[in-house]
C-alpha atoms as a PDB file:
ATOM      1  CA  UNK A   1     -12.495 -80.095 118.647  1.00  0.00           C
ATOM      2  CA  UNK A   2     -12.539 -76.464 120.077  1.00  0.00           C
ATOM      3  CA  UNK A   3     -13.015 -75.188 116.743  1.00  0.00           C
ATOM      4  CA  UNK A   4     -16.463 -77.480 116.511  1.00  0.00           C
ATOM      5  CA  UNK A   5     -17.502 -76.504 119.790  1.00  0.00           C
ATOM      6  CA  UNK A   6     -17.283 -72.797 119.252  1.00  0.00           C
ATOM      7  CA  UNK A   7     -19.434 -73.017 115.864  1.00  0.00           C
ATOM      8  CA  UNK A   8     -21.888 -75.247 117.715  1.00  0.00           C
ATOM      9  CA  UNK A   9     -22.324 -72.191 120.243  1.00  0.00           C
ATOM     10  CA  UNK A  10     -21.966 -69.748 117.679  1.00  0.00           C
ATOM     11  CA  UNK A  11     -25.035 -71.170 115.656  1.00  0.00           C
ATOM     12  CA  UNK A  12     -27.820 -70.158 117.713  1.00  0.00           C
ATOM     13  CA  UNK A  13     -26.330 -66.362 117.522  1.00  0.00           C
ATOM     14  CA  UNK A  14     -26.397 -67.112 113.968  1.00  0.00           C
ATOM     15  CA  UNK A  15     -29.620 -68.213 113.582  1.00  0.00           C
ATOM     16  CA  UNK A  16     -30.880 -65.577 115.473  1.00  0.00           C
ATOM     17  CA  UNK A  17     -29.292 -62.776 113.466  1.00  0.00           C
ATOM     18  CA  UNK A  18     -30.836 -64.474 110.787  1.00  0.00           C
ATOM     19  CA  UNK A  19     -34.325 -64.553 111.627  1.00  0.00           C
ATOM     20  CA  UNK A  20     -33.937 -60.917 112.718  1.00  0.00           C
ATOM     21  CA  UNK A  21     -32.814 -59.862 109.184  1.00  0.00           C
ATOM     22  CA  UNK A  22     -35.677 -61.198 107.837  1.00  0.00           C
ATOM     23  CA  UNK A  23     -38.347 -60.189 110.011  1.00  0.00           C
ATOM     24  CA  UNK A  24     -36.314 -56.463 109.714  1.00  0.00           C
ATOM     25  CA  UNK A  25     -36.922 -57.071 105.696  1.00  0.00           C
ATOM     26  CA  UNK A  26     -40.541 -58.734 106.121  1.00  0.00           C
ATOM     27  CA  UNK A  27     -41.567 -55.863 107.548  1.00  0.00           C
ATOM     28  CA  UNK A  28     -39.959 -52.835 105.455  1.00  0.00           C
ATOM     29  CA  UNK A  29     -41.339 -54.273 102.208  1.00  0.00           C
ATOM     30  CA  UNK A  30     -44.621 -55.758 103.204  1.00  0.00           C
ATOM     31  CA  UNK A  31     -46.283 -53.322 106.362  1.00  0.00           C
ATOM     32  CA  UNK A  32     -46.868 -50.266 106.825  1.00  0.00           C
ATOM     33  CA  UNK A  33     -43.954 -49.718 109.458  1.00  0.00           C
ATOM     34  CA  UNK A  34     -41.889 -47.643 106.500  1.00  0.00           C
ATOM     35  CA  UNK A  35     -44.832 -44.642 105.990  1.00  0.00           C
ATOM     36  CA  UNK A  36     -45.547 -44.540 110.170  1.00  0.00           C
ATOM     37  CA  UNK A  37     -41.498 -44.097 110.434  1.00  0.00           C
ATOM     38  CA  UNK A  38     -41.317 -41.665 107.519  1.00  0.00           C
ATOM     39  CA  UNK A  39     -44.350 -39.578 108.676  1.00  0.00           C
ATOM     40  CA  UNK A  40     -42.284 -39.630 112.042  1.00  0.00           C
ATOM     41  CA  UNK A  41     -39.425 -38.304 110.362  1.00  0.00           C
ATOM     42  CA  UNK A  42     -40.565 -35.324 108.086  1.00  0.00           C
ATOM     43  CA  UNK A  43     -42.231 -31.974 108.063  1.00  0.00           C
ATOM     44  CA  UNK A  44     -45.665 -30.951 107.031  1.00  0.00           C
ATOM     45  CA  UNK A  45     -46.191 -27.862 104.897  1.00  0.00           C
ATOM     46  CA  UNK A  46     -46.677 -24.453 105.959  1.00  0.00           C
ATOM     47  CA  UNK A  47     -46.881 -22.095 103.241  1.00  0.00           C
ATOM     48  CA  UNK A  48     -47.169 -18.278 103.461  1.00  0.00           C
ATOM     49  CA  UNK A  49     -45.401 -14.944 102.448  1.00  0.00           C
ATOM     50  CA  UNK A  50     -41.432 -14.732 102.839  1.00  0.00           C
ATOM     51  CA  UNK A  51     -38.760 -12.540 101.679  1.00  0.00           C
ATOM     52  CA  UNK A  52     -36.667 -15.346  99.620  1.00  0.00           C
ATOM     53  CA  UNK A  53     -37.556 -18.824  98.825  1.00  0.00           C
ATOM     54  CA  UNK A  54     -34.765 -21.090  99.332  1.00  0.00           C
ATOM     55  CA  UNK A  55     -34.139 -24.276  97.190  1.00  0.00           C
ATOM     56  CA  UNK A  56     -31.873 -27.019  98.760  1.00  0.00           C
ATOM     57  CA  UNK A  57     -29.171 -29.095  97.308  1.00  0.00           C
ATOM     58  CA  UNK A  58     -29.908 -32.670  96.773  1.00  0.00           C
ATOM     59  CA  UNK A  59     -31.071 -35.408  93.751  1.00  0.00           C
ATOM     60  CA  UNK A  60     -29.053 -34.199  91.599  1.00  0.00           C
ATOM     61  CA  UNK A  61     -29.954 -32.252  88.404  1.00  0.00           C
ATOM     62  CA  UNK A  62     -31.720 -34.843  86.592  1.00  0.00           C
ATOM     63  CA  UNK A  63     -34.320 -35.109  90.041  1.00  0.00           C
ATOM     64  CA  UNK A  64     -36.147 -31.613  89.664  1.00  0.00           C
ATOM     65  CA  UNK A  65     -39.192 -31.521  91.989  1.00  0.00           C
ATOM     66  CA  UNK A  66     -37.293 -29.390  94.133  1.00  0.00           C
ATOM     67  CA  UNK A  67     -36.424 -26.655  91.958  1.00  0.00           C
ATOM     68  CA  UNK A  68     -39.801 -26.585  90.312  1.00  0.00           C
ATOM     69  CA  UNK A  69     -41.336 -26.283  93.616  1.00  0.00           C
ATOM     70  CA  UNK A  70     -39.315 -23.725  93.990  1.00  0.00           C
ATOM     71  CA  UNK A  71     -40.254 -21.984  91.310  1.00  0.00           C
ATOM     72  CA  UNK A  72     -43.848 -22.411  91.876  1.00  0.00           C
ATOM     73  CA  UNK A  73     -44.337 -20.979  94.944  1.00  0.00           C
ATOM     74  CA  UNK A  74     -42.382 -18.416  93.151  1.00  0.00           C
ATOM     75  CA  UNK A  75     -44.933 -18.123  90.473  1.00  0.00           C
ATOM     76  CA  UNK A  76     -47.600 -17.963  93.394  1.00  0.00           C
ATOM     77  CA  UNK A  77     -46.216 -14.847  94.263  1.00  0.00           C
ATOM     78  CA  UNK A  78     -45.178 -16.024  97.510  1.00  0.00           C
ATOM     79  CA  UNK A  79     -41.690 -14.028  97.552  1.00  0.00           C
ATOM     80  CA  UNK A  80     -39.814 -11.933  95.112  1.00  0.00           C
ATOM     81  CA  UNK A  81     -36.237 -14.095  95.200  1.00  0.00           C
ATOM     82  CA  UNK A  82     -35.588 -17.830  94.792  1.00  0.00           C
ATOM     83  CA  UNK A  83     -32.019 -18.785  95.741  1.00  0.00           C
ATOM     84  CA  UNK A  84     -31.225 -21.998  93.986  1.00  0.00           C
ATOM     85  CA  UNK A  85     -28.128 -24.304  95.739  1.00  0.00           C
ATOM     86  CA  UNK A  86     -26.199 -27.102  94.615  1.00  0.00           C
ATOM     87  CA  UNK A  87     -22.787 -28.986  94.802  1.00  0.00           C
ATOM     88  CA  UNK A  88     -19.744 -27.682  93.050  1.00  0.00           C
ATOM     89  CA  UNK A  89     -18.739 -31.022  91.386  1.00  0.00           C
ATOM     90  CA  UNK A  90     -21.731 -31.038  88.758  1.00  0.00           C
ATOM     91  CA  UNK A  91     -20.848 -30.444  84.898  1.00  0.00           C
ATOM     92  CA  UNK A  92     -22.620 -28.203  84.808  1.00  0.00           C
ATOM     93  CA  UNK A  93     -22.776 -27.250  88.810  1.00  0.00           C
ATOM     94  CA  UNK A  94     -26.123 -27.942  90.013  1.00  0.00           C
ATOM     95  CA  UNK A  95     -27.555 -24.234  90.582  1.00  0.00           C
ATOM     96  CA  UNK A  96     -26.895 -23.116  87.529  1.00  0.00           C
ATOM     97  CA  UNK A  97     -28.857 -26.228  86.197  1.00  0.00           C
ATOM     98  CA  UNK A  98     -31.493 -24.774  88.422  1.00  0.00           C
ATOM     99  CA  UNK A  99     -31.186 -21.257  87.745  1.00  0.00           C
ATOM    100  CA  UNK A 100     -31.535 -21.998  83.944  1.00  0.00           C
ATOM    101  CA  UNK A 101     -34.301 -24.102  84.280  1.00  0.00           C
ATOM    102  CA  UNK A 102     -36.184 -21.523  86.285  1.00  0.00           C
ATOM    103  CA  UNK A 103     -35.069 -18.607  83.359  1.00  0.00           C
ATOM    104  CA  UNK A 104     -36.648 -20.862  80.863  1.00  0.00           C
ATOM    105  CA  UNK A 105     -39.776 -21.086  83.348  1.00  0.00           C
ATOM    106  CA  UNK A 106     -40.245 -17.333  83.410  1.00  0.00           C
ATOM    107  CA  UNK A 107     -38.375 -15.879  86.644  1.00  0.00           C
ATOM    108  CA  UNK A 108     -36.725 -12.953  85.635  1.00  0.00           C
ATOM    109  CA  UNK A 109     -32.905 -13.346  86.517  1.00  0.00           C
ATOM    110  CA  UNK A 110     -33.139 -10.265  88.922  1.00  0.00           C
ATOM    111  CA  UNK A 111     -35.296 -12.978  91.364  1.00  0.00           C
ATOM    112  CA  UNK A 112     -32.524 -15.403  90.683  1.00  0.00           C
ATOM    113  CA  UNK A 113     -29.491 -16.068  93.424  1.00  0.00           C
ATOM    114  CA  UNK A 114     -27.122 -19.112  93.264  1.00  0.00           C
ATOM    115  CA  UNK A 115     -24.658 -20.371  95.855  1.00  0.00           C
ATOM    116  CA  UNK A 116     -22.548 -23.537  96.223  1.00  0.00           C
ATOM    117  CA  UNK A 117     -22.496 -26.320  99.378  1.00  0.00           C
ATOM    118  CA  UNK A 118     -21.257 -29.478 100.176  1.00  0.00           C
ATOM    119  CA  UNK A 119     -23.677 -30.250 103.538  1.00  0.00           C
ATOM    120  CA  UNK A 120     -27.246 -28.983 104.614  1.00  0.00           C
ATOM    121  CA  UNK A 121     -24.865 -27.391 107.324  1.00  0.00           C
ATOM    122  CA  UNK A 122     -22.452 -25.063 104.307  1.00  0.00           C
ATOM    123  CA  UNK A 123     -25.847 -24.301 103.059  1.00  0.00           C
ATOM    124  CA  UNK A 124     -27.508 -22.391 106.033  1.00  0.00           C
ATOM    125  CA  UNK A 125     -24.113 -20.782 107.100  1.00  0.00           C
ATOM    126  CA  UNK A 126     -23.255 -19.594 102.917  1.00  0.00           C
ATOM    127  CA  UNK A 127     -27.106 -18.345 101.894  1.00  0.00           C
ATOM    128  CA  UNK A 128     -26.724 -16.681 105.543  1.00  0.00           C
ATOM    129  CA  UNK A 129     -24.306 -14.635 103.921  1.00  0.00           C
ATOM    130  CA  UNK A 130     -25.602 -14.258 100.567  1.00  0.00           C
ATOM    131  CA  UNK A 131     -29.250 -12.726 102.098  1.00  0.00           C
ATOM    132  CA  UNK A 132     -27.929 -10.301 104.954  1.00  0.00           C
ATOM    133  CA  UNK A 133     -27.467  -7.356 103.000  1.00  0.00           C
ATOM    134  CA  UNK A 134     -30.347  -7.771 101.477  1.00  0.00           C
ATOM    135  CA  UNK A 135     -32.415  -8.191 104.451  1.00  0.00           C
ATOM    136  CA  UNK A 136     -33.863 -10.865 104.255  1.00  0.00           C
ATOM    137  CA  UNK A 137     -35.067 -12.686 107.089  1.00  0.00           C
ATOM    138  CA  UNK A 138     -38.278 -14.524 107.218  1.00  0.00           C
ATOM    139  CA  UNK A 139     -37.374 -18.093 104.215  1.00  0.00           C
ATOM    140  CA  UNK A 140     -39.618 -20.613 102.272  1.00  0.00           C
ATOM    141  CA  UNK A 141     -37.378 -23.492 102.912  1.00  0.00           C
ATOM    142  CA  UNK A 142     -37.771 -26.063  99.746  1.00  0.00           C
ATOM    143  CA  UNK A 143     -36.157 -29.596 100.527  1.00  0.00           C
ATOM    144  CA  UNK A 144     -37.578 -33.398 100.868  1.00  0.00           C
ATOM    145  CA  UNK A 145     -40.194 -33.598 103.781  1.00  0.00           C
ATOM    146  CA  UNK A 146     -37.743 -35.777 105.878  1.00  0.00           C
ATOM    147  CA  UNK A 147     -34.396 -33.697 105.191  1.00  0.00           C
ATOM    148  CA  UNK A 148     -36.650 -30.492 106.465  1.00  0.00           C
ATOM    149  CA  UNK A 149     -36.557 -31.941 109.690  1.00  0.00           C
ATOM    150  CA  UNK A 150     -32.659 -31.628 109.878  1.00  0.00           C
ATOM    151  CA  UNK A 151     -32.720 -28.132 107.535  1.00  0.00           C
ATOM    152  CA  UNK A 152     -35.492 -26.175 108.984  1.00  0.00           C
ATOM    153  CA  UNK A 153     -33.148 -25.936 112.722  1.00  0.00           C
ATOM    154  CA  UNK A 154     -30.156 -24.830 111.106  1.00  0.00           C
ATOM    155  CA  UNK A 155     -31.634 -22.317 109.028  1.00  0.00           C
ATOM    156  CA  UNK A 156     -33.267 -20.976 112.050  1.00  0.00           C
ATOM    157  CA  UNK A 157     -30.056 -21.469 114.155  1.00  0.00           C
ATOM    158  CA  UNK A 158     -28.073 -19.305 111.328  1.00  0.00           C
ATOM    159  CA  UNK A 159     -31.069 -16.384 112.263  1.00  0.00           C
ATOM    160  CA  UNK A 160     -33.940 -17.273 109.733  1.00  0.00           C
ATOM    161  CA  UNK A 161     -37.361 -17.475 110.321  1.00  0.00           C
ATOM    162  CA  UNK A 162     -38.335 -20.302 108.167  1.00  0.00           C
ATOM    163  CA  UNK A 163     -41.735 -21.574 106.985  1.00  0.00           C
ATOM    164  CA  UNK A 164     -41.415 -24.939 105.464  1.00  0.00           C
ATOM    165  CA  UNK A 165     -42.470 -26.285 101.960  1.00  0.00           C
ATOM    166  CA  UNK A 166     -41.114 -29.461 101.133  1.00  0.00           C
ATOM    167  CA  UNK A 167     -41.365 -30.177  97.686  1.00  0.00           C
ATOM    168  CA  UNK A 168     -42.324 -33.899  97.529  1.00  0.00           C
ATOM    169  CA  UNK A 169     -45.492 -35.385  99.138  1.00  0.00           C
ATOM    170  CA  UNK A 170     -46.072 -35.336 102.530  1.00  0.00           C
ATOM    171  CA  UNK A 171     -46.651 -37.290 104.846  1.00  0.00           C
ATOM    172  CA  UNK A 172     -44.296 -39.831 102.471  1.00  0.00           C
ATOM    173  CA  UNK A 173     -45.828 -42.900 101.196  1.00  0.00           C
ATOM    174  CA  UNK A 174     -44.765 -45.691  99.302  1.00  0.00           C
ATOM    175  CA  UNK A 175     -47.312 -48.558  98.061  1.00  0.00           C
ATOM    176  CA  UNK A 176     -45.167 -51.356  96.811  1.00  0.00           C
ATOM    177  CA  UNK A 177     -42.266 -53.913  98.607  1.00  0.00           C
ATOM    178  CA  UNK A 178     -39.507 -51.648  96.307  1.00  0.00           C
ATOM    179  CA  UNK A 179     -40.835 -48.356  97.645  1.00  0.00           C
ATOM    180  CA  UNK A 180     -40.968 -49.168 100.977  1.00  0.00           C
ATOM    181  CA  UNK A 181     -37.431 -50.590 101.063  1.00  0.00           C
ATOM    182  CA  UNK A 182     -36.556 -47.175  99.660  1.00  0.00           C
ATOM    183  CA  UNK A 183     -38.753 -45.485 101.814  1.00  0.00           C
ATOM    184  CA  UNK A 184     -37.353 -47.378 104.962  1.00  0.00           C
ATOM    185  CA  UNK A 185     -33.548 -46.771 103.446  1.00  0.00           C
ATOM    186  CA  UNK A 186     -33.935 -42.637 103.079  1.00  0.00           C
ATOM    187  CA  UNK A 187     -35.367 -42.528 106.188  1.00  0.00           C
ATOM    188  CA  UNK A 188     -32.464 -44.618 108.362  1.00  0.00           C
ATOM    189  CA  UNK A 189     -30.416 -42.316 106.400  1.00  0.00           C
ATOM    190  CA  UNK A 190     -32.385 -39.296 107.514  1.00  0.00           C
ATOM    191  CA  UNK A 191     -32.082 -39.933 111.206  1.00  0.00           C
ATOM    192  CA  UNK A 192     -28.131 -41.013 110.831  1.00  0.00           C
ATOM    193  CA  UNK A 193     -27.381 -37.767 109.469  1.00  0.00           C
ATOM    194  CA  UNK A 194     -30.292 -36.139 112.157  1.00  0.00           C
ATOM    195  CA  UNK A 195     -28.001 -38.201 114.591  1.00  0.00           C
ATOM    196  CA  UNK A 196     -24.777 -37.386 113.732  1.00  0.00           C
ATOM    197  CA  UNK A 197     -25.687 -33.242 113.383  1.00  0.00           C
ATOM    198  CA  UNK A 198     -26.848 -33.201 116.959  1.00  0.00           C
ATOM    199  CA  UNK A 199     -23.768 -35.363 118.289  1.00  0.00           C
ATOM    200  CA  UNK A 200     -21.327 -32.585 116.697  1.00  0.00           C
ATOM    201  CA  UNK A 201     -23.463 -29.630 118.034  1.00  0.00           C
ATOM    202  CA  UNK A 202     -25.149 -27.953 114.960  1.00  0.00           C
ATOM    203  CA  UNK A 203     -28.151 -28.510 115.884  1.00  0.00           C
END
């Protein structure tokens, strides 16, 4: 008899959490509310002259749009280095991926630096080190639109001046129900890991 009366008071709770899932679901695949988050949750472009452009980790080698915006504003003239990151546990390791790619796209491997991270955090603190002696202080800062948001602070907390050029579109958008559930995924993510830097002080 107590076991009934619990689930009978229990249900509404239920059906509550219920309904909220799917209004939650609702309205990440079929409204707008995923792009006005995203937009919240990114960086817009600002392009110019730097000493080094700096590609971030992330996507994997067979996702290239950041290393080929790299390599464009490159191209443009925009810098004379491009330091290419990427994790160590790649066959082959992600930079070099990268740093190939960009040989076979006609940057002389004089322009070409490579370094190795696990977080956006090993990143700032190990290309830090790699661009001191040479100088170099003022970054193009290549990463997703909503990861800049996180990146651009520690680069500039590690003693960069950093101008950022996200390499997808910005502000994000997504047009279909599957988008904007991935849309609306990447960008909890996002602000979790936003979170979570600022709670242990790196930012």
């Amino acid at each position: 008899m107590m076991t009934m009366n619990k689930s009978r008071r229990d249900a509404p709770i239920v059906c509550w959490l219920g309904l909220g899932v799917i209004v939650l679901f609702v309205s990440a695949a079929f409204t707008p509310l995923p792009n006005l988050l995203a937009e919240c949750v990114a960086l817009a472009p600002e392009p110019g002259p730097a000493d080094a452009i700096v590609v971030l980790a992330g996507g994997g080698a067979s996702e290239l749009y950041r290393p080929v915006g790299g390599i464009v504003l490159y191209r443009r003239g925009l810098a004379p280095l491009v330091v290419f990151s990427g994790a160590e546990d790649e066959t082959p390791p992600e930079s070099q991926s990268r740093a190939e790619l960009a040989r076979q796209l006609g940057v002389p491997d004089a322009a070409i630096l490579t370094v190795s991270a696990h977080t956006t955090r090993e990143e700032a603190v190990r290309i830090e080190r790699l661009l001191r002696p040479r100088s170099v202080r003022k970054i193009l800062l290549v990463t997703g639109a909503q990861h800049m948001v996180r990146a651009k602070p520690l680069f500039e907390r590690a003693g960069f001046e950093v101008l950022a050029a996200p390499a997808d579109a910005f502000p994000p958008q997504a047009d279909t129900p599957e988008a904007r559930l991935q849309l609306a995924r990447q960008t909890l993510l996002e602000i979790l890991a936003l979170l979570s830097y600022r709670v242990a002080q790196y930012l």
